[in-house]
PDB file of N, CA and C in Angstrom:
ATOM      1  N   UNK A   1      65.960 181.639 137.957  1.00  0.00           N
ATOM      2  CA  UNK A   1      66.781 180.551 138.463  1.00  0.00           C
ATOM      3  C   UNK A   1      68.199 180.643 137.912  1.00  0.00           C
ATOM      4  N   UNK A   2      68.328 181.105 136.468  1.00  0.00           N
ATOM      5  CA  UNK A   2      69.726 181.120 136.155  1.00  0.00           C
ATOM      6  C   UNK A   2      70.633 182.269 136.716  1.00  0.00           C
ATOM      7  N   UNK A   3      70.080 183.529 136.629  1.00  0.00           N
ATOM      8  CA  UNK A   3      70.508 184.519 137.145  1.00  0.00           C
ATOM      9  C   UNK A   3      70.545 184.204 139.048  1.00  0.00           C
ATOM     10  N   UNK A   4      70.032 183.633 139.404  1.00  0.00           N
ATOM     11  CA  UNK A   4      70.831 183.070 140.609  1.00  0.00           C
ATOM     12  C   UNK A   4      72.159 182.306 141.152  1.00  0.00           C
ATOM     13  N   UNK A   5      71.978 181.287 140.200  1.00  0.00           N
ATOM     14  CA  UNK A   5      72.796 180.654 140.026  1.00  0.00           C
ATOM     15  C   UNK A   5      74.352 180.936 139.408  1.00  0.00           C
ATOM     16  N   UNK A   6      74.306 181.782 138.218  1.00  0.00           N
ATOM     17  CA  UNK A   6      75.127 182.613 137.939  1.00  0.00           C
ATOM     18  C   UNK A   6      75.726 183.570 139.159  1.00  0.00           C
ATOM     19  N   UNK A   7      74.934 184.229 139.853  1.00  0.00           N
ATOM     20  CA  UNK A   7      75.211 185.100 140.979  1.00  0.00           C
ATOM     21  C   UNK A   7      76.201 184.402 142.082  1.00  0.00           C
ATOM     22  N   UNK A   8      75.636 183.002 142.559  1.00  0.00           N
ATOM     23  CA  UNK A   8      76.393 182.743 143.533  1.00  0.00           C
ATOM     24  C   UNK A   8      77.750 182.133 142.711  1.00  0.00           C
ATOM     25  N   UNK A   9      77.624 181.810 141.393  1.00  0.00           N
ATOM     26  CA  UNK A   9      78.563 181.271 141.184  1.00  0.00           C
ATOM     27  C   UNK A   9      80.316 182.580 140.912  1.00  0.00           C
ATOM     28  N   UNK A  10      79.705 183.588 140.988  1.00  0.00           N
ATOM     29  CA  UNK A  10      80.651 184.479 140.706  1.00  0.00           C
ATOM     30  C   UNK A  10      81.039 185.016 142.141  1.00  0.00           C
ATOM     31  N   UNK A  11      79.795 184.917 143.202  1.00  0.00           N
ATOM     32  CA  UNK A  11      80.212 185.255 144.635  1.00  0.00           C
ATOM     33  C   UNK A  11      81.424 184.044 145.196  1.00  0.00           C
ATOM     34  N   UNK A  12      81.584 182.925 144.589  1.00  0.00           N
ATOM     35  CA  UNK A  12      82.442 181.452 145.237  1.00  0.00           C
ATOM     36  C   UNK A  12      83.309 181.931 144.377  1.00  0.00           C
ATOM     37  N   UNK A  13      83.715 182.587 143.202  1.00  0.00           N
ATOM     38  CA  UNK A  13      84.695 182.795 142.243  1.00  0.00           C
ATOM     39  C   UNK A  13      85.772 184.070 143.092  1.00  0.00           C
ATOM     40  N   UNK A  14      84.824 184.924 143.431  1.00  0.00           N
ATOM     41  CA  UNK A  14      85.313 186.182 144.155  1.00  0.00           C
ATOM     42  C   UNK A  14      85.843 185.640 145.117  1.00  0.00           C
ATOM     43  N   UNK A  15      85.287 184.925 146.183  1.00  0.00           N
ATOM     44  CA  UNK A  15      85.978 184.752 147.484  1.00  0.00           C
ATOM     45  C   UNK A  15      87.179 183.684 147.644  1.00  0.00           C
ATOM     46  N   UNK A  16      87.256 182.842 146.910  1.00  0.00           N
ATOM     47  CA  UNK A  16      87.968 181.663 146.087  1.00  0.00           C
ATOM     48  C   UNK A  16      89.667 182.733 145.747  1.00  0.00           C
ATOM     49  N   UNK A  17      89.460 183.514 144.867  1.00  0.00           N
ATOM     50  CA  UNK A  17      90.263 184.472 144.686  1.00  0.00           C
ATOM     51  C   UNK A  17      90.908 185.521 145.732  1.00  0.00           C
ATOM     52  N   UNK A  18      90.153 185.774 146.474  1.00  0.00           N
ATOM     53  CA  UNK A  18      90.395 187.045 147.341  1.00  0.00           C
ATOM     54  C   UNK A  18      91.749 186.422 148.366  1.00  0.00           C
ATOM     55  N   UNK A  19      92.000 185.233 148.766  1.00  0.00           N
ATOM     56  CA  UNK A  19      93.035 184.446 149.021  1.00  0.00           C
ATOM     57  C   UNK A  19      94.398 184.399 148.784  1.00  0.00           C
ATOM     58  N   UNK A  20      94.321 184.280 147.196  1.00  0.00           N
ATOM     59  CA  UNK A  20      95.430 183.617 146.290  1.00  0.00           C
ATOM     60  C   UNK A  20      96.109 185.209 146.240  1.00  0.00           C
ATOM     61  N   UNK A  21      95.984 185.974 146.564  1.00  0.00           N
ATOM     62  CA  UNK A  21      96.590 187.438 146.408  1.00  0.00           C
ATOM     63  C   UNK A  21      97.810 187.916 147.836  1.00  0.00           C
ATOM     64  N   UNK A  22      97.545 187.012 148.667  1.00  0.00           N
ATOM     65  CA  UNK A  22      98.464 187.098 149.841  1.00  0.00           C
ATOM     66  C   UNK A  22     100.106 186.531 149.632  1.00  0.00           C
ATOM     67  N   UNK A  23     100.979 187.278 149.344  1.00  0.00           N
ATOM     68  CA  UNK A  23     102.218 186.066 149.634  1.00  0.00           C
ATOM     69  C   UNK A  23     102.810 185.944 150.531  1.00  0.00           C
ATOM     70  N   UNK A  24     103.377 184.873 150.386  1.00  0.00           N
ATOM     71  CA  UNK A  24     103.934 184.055 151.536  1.00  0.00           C
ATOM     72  C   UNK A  24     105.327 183.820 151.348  1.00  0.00           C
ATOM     73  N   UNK A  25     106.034 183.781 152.091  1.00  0.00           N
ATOM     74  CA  UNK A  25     107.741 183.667 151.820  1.00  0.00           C
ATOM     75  C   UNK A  25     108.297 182.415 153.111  1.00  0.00           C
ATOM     76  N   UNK A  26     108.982 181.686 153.157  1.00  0.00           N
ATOM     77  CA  UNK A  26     109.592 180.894 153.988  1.00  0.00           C
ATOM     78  C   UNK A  26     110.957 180.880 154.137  1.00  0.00           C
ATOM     79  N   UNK A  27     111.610 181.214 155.467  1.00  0.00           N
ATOM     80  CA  UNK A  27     112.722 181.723 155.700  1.00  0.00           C
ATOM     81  C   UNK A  27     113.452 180.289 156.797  1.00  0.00           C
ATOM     82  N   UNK A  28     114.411 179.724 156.080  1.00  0.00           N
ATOM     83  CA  UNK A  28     115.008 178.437 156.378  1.00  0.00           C
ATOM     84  C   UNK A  28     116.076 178.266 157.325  1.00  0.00           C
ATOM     85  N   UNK A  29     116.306 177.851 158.111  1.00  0.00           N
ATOM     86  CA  UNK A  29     117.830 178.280 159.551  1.00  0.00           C
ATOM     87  C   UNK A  29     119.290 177.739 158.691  1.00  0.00           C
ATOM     88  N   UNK A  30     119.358 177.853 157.234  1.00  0.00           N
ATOM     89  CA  UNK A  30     120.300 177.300 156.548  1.00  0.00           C
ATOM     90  C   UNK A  30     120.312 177.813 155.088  1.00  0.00           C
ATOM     91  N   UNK A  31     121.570 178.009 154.342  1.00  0.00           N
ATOM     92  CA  UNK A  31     121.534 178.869 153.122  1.00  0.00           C
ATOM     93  C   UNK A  31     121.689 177.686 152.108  1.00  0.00           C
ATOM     94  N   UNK A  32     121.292 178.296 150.868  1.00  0.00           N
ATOM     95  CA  UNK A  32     121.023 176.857 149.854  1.00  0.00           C
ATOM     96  C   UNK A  32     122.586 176.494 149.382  1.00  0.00           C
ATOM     97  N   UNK A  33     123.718 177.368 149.874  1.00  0.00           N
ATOM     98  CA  UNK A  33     124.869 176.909 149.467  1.00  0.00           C
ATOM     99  C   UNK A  33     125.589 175.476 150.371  1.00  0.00           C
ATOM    100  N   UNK A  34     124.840 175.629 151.678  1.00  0.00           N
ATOM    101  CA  UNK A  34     125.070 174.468 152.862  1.00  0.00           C
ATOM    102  C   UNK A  34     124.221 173.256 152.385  1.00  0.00           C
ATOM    103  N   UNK A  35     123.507 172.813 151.406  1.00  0.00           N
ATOM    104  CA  UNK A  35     122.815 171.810 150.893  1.00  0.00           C
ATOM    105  C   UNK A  35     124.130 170.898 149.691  1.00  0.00           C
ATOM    106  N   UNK A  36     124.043 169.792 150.553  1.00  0.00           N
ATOM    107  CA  UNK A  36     124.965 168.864 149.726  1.00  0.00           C
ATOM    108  C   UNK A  36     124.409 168.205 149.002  1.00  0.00           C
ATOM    109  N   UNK A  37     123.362 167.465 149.543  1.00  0.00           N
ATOM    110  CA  UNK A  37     122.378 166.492 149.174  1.00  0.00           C
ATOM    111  C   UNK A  37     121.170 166.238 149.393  1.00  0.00           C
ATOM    112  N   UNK A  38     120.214 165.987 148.580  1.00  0.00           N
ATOM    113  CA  UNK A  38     118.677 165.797 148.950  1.00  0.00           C
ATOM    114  C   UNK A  38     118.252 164.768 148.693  1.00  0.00           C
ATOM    115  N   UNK A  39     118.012 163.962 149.776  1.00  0.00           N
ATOM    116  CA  UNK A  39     117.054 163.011 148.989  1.00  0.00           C
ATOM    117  C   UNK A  39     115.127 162.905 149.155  1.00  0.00           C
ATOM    118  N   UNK A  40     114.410 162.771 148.270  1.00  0.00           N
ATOM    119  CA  UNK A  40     113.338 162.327 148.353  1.00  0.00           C
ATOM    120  C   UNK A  40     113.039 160.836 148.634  1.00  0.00           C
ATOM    121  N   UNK A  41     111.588 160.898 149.079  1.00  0.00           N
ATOM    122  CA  UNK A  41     110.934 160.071 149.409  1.00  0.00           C
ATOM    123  C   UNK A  41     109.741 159.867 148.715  1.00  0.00           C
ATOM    124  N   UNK A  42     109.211 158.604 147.945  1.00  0.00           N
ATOM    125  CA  UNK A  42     107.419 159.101 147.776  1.00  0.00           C
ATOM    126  C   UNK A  42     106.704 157.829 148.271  1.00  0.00           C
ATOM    127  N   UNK A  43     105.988 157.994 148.984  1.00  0.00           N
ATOM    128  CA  UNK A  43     104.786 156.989 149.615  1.00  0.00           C
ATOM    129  C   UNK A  43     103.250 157.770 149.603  1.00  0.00           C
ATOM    130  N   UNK A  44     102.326 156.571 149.953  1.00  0.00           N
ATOM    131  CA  UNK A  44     100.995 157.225 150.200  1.00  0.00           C
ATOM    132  C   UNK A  44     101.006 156.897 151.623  1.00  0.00           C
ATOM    133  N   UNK A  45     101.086 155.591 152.236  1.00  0.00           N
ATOM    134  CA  UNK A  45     100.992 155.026 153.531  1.00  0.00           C
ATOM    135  C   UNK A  45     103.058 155.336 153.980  1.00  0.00           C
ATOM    136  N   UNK A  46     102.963 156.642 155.472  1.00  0.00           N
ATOM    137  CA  UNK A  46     104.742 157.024 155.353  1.00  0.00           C
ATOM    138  C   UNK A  46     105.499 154.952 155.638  1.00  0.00           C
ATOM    139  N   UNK A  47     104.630 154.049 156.555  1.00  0.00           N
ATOM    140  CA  UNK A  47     105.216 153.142 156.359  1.00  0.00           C
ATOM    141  C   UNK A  47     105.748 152.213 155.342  1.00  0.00           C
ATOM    142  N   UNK A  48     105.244 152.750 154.180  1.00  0.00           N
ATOM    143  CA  UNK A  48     105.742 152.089 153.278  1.00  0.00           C
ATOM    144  C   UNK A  48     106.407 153.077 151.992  1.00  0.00           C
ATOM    145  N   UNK A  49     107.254 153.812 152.568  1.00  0.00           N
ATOM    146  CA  UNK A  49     108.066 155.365 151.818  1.00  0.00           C
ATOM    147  C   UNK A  49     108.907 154.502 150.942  1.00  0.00           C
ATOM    148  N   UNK A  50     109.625 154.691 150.269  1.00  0.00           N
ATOM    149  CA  UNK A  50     110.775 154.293 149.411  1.00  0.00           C
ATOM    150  C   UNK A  50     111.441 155.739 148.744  1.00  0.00           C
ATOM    151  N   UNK A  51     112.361 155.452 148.328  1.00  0.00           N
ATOM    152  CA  UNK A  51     113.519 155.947 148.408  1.00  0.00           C
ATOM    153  C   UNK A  51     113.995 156.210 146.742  1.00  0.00           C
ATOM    154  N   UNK A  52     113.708 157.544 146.372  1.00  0.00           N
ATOM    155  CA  UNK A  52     113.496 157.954 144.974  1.00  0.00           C
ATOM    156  C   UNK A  52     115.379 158.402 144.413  1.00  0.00           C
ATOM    157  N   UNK A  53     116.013 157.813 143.385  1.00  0.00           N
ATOM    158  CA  UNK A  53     116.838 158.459 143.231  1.00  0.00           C
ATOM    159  C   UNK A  53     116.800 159.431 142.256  1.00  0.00           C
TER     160      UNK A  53
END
C-alpha cells in the first residue's frame, strides 16, 4: 500500500512539473518608455474595485 502510494505520488510530481519548463514571453503594442502612469485597482466583486494609490 505504501509503495503505491508513494508511486502515484511521484507520477502527480512528474507531470505537475513537466509544465513549469515551457516559457512564455508577452509582447505589448507599446514600449515601457510610453508608460506615464499606472494605476491599480483591487476588488474581489469588479463592482466594488477601489482605487489603490
Amino acid at each position: 500500500m505504501r509503495k503505491t502510494a508513494i508511486s502515484i505520488l511521484a507520477i502527480t510530481l512528474c507531470a505537475l512539473l513537466s509544465g513549469c519548463g515551457k516559457a512564455m514571453t508577452i509582447s505589448l503594442p507599446f514600449a515601457a518608455s510610453d508608460v506615464e502612469n499606472v494605476e491599480m485597482y483591487h476588488y474581489v466583486v469588479p463592482a466594488s474595485a477601489e482605487k489603490r494609490s
